[in-house]
PDB file of N, CA and C in Angstrom:
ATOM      1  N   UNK A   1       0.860   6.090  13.757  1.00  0.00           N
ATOM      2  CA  UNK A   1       0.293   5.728  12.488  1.00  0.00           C
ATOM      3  C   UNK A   1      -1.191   5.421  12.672  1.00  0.00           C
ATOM      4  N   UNK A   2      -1.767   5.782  11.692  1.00  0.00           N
ATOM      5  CA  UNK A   2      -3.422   5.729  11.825  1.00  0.00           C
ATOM      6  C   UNK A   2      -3.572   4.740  10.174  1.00  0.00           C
ATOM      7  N   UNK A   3      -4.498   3.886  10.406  1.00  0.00           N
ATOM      8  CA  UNK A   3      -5.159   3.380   8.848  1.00  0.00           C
ATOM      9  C   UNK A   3      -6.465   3.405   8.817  1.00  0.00           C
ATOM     10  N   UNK A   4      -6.909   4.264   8.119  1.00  0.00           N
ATOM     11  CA  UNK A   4      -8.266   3.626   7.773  1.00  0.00           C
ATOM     12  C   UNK A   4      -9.001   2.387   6.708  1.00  0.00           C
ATOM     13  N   UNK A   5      -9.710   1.300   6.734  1.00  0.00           N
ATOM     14  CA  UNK A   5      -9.839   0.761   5.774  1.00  0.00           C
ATOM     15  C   UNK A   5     -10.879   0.586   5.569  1.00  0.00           C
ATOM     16  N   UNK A   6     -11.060   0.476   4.292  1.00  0.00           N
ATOM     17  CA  UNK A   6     -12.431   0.578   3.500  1.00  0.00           C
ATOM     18  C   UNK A   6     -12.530  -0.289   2.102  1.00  0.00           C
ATOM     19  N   UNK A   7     -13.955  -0.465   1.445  1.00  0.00           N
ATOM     20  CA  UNK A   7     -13.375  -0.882  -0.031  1.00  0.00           C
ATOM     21  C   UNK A   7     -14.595   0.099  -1.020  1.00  0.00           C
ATOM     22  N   UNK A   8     -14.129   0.003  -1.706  1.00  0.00           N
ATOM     23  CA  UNK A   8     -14.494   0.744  -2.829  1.00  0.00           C
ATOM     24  C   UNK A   8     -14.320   0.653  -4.127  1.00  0.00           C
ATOM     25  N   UNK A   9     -15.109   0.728  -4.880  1.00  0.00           N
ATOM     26  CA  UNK A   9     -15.276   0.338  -6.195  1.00  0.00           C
ATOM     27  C   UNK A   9     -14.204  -1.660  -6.298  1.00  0.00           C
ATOM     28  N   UNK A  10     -15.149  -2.139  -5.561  1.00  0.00           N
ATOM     29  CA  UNK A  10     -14.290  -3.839  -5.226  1.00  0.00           C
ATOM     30  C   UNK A  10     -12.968  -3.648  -5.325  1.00  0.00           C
ATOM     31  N   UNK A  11     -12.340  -3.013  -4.387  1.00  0.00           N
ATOM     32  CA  UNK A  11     -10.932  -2.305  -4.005  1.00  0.00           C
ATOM     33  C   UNK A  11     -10.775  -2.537  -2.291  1.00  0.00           C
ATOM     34  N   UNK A  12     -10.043  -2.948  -2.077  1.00  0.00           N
ATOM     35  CA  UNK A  12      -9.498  -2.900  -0.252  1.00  0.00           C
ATOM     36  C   UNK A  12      -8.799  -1.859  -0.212  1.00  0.00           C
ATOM     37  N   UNK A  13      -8.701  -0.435   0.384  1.00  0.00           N
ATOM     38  CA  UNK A  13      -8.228   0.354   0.190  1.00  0.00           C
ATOM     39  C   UNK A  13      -7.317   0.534   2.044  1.00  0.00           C
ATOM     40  N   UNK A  14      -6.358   0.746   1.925  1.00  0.00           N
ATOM     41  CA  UNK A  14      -5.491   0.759   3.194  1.00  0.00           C
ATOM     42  C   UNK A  14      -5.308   2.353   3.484  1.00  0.00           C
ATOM     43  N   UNK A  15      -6.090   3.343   3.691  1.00  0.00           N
ATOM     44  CA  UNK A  15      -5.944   4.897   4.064  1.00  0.00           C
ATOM     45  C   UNK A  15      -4.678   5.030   4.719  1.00  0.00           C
ATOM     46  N   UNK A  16      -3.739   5.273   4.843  1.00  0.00           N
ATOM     47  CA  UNK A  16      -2.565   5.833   5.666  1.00  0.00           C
ATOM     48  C   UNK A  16      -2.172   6.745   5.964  1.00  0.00           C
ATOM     49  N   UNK A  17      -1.756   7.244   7.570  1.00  0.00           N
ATOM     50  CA  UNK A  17      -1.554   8.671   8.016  1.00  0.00           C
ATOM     51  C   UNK A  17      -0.347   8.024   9.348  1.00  0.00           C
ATOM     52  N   UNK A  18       0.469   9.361   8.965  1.00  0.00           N
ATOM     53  CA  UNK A  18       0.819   9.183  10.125  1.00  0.00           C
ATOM     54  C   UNK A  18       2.842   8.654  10.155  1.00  0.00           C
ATOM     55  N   UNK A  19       3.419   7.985  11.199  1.00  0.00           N
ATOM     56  CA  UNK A  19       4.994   7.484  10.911  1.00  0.00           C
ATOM     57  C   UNK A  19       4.517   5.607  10.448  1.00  0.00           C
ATOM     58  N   UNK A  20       5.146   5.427   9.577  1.00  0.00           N
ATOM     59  CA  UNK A  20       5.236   3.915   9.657  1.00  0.00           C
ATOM     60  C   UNK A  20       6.878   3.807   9.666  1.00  0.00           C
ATOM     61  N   UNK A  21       6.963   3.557  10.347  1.00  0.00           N
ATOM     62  CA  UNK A  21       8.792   3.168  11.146  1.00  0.00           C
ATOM     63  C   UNK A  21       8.286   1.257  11.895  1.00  0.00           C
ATOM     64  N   UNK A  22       9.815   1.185  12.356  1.00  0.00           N
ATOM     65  CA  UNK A  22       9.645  -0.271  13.055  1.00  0.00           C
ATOM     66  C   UNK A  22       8.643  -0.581  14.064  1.00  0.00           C
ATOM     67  N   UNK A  23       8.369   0.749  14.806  1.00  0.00           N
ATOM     68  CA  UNK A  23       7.485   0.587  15.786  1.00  0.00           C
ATOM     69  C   UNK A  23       5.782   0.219  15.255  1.00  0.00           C
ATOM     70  N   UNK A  24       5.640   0.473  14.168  1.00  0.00           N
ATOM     71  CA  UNK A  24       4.339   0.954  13.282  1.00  0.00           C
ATOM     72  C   UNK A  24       3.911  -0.591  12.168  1.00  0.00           C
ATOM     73  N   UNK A  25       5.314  -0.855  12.201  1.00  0.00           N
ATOM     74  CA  UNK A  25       4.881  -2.051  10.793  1.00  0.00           C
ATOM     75  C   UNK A  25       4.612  -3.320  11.050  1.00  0.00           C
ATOM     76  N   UNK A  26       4.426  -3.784  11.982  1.00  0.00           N
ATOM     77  CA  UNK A  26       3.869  -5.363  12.508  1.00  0.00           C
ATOM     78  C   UNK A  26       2.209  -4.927  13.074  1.00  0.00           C
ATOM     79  N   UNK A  27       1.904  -3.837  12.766  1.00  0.00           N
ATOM     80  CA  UNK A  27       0.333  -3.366  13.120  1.00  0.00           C
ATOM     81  C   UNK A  27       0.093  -3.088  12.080  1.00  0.00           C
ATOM     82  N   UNK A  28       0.566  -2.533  10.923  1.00  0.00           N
ATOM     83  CA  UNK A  28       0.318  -1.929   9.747  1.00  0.00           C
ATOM     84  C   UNK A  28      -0.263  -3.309   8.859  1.00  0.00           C
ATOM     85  N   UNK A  29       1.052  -4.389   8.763  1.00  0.00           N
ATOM     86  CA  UNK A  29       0.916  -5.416   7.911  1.00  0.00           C
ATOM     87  C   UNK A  29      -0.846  -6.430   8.684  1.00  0.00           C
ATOM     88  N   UNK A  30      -0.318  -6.270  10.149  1.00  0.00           N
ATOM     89  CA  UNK A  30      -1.555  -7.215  11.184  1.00  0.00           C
ATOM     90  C   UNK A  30      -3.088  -6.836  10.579  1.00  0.00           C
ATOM     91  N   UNK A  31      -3.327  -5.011  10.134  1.00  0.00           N
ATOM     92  CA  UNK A  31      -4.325  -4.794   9.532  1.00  0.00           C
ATOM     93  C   UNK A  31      -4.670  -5.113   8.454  1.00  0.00           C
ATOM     94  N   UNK A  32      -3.703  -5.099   7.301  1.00  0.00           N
ATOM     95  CA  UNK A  32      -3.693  -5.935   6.060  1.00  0.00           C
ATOM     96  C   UNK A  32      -3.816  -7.105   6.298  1.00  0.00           C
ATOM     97  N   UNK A  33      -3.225  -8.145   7.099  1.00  0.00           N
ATOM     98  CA  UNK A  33      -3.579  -9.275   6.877  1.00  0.00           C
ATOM     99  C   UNK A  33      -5.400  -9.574   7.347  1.00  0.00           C
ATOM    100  N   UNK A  34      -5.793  -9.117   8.268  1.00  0.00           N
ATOM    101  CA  UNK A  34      -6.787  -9.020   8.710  1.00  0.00           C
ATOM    102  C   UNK A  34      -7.663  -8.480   7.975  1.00  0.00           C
ATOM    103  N   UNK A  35      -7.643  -7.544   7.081  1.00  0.00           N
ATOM    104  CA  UNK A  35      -8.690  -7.294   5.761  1.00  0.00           C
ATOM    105  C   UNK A  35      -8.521  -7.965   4.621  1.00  0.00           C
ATOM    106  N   UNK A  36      -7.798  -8.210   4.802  1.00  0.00           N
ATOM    107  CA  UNK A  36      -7.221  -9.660   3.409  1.00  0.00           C
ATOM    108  C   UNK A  36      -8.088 -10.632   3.466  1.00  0.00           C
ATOM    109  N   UNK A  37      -7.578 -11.292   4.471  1.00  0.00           N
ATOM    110  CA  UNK A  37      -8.530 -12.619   4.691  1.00  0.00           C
ATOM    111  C   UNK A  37      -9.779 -12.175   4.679  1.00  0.00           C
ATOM    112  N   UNK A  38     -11.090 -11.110   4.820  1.00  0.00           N
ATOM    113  CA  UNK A  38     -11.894 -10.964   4.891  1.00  0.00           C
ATOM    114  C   UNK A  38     -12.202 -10.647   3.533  1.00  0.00           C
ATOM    115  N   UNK A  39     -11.504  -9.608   2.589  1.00  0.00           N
ATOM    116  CA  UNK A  39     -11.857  -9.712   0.946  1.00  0.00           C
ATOM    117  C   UNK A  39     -10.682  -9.885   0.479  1.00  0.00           C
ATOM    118  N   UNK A  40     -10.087 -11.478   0.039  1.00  0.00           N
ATOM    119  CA  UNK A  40      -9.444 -12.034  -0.619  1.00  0.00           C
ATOM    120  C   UNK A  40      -9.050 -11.887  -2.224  1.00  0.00           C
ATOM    121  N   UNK A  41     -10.227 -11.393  -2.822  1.00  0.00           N
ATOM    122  CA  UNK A  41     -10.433 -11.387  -3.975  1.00  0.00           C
ATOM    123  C   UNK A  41     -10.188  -9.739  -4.676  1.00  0.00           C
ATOM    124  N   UNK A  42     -10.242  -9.255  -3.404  1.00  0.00           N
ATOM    125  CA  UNK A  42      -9.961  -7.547  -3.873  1.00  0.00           C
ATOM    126  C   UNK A  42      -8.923  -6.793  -4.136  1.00  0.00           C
ATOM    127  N   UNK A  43      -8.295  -6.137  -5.175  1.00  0.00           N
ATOM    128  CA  UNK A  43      -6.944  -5.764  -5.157  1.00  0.00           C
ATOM    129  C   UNK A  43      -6.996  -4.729  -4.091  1.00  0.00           C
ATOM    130  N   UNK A  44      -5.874  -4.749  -4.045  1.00  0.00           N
ATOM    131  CA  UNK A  44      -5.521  -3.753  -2.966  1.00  0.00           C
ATOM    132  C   UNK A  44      -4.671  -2.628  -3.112  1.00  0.00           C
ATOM    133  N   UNK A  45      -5.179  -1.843  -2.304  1.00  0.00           N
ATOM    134  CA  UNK A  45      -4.453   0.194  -3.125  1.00  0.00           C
ATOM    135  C   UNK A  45      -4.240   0.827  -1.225  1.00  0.00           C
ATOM    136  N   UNK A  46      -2.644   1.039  -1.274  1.00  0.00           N
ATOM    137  CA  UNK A  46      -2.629   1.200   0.246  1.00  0.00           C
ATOM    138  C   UNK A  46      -1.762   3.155  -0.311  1.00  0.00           C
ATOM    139  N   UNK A  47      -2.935   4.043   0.407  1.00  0.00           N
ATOM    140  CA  UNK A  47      -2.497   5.369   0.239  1.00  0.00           C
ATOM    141  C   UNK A  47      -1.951   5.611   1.261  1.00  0.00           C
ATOM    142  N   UNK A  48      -0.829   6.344   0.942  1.00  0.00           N
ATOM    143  CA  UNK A  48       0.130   6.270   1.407  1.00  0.00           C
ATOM    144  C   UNK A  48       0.522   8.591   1.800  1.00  0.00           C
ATOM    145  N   UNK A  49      -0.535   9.076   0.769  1.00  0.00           N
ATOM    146  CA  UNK A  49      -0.250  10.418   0.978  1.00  0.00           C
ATOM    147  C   UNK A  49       0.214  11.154   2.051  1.00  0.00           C
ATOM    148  N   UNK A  50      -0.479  10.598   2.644  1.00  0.00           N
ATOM    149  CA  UNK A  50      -0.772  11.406   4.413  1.00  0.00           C
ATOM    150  C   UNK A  50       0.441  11.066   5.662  1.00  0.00           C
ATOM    151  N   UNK A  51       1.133   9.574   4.732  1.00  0.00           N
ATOM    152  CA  UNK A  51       2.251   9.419   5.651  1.00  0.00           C
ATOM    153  C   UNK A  51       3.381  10.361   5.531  1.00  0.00           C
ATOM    154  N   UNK A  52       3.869  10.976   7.049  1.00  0.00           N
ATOM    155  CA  UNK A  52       4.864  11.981   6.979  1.00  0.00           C
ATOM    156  C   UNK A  52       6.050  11.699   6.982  1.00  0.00           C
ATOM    157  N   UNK A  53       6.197  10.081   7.609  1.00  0.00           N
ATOM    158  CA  UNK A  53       7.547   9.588   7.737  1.00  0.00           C
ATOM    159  C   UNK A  53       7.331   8.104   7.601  1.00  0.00           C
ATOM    160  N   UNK A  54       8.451   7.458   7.095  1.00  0.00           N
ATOM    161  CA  UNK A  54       8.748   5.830   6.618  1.00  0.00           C
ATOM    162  C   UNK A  54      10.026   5.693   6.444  1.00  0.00           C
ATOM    163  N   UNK A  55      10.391   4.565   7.271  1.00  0.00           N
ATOM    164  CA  UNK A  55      12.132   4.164   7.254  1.00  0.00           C
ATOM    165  C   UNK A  55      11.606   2.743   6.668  1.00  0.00           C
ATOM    166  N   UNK A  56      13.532   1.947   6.486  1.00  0.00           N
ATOM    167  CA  UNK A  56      12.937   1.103   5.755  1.00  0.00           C
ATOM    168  C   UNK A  56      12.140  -0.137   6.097  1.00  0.00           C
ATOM    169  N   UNK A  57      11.907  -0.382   7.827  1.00  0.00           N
ATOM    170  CA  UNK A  57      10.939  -0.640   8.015  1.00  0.00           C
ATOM    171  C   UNK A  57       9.498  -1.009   7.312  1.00  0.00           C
ATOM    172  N   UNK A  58       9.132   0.847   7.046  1.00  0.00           N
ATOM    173  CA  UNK A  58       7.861   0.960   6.044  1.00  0.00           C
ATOM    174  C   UNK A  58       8.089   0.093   4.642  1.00  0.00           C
ATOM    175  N   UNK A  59       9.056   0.191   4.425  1.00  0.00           N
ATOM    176  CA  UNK A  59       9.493  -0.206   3.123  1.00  0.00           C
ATOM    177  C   UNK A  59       9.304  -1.581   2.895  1.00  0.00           C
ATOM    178  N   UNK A  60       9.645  -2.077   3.976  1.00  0.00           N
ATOM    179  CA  UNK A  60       9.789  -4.111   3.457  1.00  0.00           C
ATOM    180  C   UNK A  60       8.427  -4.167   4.107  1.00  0.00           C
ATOM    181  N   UNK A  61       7.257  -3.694   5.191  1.00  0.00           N
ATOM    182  CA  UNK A  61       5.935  -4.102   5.261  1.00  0.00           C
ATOM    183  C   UNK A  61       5.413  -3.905   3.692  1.00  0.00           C
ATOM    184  N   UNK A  62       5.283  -3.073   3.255  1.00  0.00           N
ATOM    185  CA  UNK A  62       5.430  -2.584   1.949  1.00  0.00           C
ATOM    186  C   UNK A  62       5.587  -3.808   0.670  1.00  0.00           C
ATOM    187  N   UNK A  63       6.773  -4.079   0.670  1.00  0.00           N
ATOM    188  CA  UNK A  63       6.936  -5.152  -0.220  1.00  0.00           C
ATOM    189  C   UNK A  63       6.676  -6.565   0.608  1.00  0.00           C
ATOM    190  N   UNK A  64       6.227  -6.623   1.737  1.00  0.00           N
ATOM    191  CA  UNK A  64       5.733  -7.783   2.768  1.00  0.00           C
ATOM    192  C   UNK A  64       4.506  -8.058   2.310  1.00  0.00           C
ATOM    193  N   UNK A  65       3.597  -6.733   1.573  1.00  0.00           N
ATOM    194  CA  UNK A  65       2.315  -6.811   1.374  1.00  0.00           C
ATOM    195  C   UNK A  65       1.963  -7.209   0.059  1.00  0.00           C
ATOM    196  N   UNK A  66       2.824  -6.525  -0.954  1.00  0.00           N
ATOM    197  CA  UNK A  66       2.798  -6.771  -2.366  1.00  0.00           C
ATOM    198  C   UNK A  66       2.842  -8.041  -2.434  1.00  0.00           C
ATOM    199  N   UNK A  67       3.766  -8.720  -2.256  1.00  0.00           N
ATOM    200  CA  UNK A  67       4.319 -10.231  -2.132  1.00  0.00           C
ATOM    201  C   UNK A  67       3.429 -11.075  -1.890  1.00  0.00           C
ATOM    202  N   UNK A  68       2.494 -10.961  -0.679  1.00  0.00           N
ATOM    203  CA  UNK A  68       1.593 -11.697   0.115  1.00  0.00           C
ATOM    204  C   UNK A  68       0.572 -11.415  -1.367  1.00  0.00           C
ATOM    205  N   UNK A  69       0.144 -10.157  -1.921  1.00  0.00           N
ATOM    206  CA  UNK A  69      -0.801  -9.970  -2.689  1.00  0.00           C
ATOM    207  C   UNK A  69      -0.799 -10.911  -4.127  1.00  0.00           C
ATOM    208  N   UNK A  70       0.900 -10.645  -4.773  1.00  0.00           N
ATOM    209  CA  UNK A  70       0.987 -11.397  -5.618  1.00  0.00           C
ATOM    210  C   UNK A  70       0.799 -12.845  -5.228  1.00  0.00           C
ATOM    211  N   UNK A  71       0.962 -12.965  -4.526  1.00  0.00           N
ATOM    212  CA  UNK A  71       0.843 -15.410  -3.983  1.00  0.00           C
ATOM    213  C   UNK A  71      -0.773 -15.632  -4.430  1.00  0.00           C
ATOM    214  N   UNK A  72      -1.485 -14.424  -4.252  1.00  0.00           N
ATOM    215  CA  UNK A  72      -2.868 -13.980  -4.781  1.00  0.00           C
ATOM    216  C   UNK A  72      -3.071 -14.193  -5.733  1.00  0.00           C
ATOM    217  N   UNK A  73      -2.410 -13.964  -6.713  1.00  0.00           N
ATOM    218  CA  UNK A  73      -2.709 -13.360  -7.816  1.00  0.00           C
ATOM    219  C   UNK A  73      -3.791 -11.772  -7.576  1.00  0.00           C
ATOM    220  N   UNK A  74      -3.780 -10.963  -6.693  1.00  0.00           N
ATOM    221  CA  UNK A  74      -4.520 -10.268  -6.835  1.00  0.00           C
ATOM    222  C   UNK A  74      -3.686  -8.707  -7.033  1.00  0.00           C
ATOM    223  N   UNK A  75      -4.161  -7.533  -7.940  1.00  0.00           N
ATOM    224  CA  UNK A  75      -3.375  -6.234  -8.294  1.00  0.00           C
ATOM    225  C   UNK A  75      -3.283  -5.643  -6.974  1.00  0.00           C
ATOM    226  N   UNK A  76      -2.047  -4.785  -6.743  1.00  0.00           N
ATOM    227  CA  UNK A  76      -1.665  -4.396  -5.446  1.00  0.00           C
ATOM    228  C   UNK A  76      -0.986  -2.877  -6.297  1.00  0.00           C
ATOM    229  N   UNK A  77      -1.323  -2.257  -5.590  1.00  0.00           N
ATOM    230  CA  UNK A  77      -1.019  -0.736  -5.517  1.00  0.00           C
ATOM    231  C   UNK A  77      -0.834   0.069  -4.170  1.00  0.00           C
ATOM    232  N   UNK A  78       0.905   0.769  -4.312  1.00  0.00           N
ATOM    233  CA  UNK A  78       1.202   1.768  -3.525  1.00  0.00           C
ATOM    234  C   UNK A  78       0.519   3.478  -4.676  1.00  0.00           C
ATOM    235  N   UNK A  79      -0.033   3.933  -3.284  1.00  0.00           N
ATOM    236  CA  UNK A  79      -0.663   5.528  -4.319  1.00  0.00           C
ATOM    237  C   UNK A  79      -0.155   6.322  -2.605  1.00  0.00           C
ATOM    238  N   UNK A  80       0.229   7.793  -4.083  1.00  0.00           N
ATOM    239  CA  UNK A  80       0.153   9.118  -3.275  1.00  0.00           C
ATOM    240  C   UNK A  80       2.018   9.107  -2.705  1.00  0.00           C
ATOM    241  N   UNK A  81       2.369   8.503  -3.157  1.00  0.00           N
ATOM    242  CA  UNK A  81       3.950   8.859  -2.230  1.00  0.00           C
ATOM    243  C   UNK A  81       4.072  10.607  -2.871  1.00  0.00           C
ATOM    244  N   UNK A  82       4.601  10.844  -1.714  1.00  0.00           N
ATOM    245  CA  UNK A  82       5.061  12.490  -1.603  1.00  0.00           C
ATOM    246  C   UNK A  82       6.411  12.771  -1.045  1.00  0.00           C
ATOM    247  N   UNK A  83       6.608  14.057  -1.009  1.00  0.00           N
ATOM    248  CA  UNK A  83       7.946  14.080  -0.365  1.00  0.00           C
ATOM    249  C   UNK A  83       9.053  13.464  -0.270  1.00  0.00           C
ATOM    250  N   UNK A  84       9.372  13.319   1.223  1.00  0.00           N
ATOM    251  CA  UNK A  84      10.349  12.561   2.001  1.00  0.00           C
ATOM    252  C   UNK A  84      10.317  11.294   1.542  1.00  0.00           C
ATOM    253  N   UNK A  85       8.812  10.860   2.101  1.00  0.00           N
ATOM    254  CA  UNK A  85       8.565   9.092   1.235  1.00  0.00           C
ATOM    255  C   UNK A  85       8.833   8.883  -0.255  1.00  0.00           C
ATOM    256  N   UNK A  86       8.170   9.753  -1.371  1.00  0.00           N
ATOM    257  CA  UNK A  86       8.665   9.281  -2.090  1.00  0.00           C
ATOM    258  C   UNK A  86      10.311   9.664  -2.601  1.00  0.00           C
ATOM    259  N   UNK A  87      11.147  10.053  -1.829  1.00  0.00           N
ATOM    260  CA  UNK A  87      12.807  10.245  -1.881  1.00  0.00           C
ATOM    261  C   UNK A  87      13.205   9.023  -1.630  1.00  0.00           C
ATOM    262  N   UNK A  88      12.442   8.542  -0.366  1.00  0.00           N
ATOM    263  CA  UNK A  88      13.304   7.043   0.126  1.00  0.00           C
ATOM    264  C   UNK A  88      12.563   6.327  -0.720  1.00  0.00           C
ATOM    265  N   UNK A  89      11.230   5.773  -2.015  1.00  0.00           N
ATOM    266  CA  UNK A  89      10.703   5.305  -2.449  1.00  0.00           C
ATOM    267  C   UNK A  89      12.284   5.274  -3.723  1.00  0.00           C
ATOM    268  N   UNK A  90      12.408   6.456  -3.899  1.00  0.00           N
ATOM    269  CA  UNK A  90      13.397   6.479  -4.858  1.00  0.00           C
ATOM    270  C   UNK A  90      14.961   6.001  -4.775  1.00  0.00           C
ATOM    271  N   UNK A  91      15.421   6.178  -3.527  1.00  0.00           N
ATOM    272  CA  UNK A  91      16.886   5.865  -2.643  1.00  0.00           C
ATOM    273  C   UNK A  91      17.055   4.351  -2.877  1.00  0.00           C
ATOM    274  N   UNK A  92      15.948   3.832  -2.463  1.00  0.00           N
ATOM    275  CA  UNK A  92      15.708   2.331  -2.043  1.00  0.00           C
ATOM    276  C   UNK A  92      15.695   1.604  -3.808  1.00  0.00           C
ATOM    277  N   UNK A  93      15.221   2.282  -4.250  1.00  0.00           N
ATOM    278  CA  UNK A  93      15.274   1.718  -5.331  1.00  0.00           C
ATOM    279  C   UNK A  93      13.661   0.581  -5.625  1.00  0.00           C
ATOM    280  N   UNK A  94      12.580   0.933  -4.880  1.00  0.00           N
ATOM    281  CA  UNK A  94      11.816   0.145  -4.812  1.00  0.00           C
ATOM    282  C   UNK A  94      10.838   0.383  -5.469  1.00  0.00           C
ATOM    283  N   UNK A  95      10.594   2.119  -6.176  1.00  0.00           N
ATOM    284  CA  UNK A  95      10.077   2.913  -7.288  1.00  0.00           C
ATOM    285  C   UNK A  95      10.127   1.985  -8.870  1.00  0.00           C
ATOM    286  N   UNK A  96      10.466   0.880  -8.814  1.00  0.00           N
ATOM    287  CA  UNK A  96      11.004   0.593  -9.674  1.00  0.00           C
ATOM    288  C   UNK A  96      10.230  -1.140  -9.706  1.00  0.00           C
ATOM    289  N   UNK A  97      10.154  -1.644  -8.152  1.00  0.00           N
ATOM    290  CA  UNK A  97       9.724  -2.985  -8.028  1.00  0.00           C
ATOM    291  C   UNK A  97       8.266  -2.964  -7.396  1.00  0.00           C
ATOM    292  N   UNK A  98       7.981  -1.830  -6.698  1.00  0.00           N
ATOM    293  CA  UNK A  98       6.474  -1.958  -5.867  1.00  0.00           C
ATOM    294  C   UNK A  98       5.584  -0.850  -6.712  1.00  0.00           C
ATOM    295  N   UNK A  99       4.459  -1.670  -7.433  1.00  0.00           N
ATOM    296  CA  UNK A  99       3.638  -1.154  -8.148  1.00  0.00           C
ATOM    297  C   UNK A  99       2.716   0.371  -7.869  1.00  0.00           C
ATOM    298  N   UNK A 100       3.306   1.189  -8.130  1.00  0.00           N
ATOM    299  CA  UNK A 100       2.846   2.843  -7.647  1.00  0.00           C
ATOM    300  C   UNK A 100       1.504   3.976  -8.947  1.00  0.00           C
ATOM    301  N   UNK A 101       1.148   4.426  -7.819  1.00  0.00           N
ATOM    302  CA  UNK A 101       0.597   5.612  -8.572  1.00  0.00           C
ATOM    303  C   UNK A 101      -0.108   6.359  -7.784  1.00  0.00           C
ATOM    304  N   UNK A 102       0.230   7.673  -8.731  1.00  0.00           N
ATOM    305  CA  UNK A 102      -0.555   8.984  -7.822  1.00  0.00           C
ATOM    306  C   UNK A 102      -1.716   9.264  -7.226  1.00  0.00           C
ATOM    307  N   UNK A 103      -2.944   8.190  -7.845  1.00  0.00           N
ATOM    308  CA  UNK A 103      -4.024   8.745  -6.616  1.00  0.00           C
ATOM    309  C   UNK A 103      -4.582   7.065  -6.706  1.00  0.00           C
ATOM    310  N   UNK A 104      -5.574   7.206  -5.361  1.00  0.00           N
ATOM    311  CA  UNK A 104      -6.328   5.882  -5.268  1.00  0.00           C
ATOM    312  C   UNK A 104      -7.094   5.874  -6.903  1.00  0.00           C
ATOM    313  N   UNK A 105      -7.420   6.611  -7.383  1.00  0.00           N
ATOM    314  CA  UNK A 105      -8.298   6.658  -8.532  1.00  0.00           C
ATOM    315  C   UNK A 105      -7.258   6.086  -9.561  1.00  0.00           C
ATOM    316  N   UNK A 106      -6.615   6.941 -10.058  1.00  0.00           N
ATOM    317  CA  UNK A 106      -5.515   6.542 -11.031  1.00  0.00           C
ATOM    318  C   UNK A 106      -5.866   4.850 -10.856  1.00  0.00           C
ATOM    319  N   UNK A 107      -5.336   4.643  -9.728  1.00  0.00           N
ATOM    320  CA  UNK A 107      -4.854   3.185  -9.501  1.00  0.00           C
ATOM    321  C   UNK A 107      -5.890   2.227 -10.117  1.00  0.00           C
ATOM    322  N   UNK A 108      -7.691   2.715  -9.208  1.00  0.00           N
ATOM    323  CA  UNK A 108      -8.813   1.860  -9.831  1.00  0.00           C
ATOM    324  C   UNK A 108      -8.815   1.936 -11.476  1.00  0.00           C
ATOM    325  N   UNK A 109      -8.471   3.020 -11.820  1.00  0.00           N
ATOM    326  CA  UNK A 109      -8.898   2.957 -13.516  1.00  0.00           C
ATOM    327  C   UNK A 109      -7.907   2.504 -14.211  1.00  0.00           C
ATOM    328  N   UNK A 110      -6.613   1.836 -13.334  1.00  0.00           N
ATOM    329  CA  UNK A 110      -5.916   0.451 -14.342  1.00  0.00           C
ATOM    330  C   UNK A 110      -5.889  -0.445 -14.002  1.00  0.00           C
ATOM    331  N   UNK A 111      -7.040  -1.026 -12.711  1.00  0.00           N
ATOM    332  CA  UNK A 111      -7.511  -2.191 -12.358  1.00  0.00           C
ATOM    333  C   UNK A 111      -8.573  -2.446 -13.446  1.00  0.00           C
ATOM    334  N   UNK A 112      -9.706  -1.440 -13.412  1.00  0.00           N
ATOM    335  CA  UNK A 112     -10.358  -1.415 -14.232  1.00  0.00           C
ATOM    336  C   UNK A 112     -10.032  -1.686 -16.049  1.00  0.00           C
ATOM    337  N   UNK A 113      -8.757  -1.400 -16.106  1.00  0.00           N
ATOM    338  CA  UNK A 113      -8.178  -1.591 -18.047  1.00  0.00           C
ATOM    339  C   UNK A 113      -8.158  -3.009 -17.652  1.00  0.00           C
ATOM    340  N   UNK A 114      -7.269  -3.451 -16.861  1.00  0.00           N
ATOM    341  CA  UNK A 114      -6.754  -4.777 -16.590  1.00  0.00           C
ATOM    342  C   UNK A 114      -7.997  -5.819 -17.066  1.00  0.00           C
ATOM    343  N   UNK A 115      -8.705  -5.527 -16.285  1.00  0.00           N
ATOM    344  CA  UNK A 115     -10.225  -6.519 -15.902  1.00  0.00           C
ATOM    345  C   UNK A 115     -11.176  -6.655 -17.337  1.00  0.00           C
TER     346      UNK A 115
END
């Protein structure tokens, strides 16, 4: 698993590539927490396109992060599920509880309605 992170348009953006499985998600969340604490105030949009594989592992870092975001009060966005991921996004039933959308953009321009 690879992340890149960045922010943009006052966005923490979590780039994702790569497996997030068990081996992957106590580094995944370690980077989130670690850009968190540095912009606290920024919602956060973790793309997710590029990931090829996620068990449910991926899944509860996932809602590990939302959770941590909401204690925030700050908007949290999963973007880009595809495929495989978004099948188990759908299996899991979590399509339903972890706040999604199709591109990092999408996502800013209903932070942006919100605000």
């Amino acid at each position: 698993m690879e992340v890149a992170v960045y922010t943009e348009a006052d966005c923490l953006i979590l780039d994702t590539a790569g497996e997030v499985d068990m081996y992957a998600a106590p580094d995944f969340f370690q980077t989130y927490t670690d850009h968190t604490r540095r912009y606290p105030q920024h919602p956060v949009l973790v793309n997710i396109e590029k990931v090829s594989y996620m068990d449910s592992s991926g899944i509860g870092v996932l809602f590990k992060m939302f959770a941590e975001s909401r204690s925030r009060a700050v908007p949290f966005y999963v973007c880009g599920a595809r495929g495989m991921v978004a099948a188990l996004f759908e299996l899991s039933k979590m399509n339903s509880i972890l706040p999604r959308e199709e591109t990092v953009r999408s996502a800013q321009k209903n932070i942006r309605s919100i605000a």
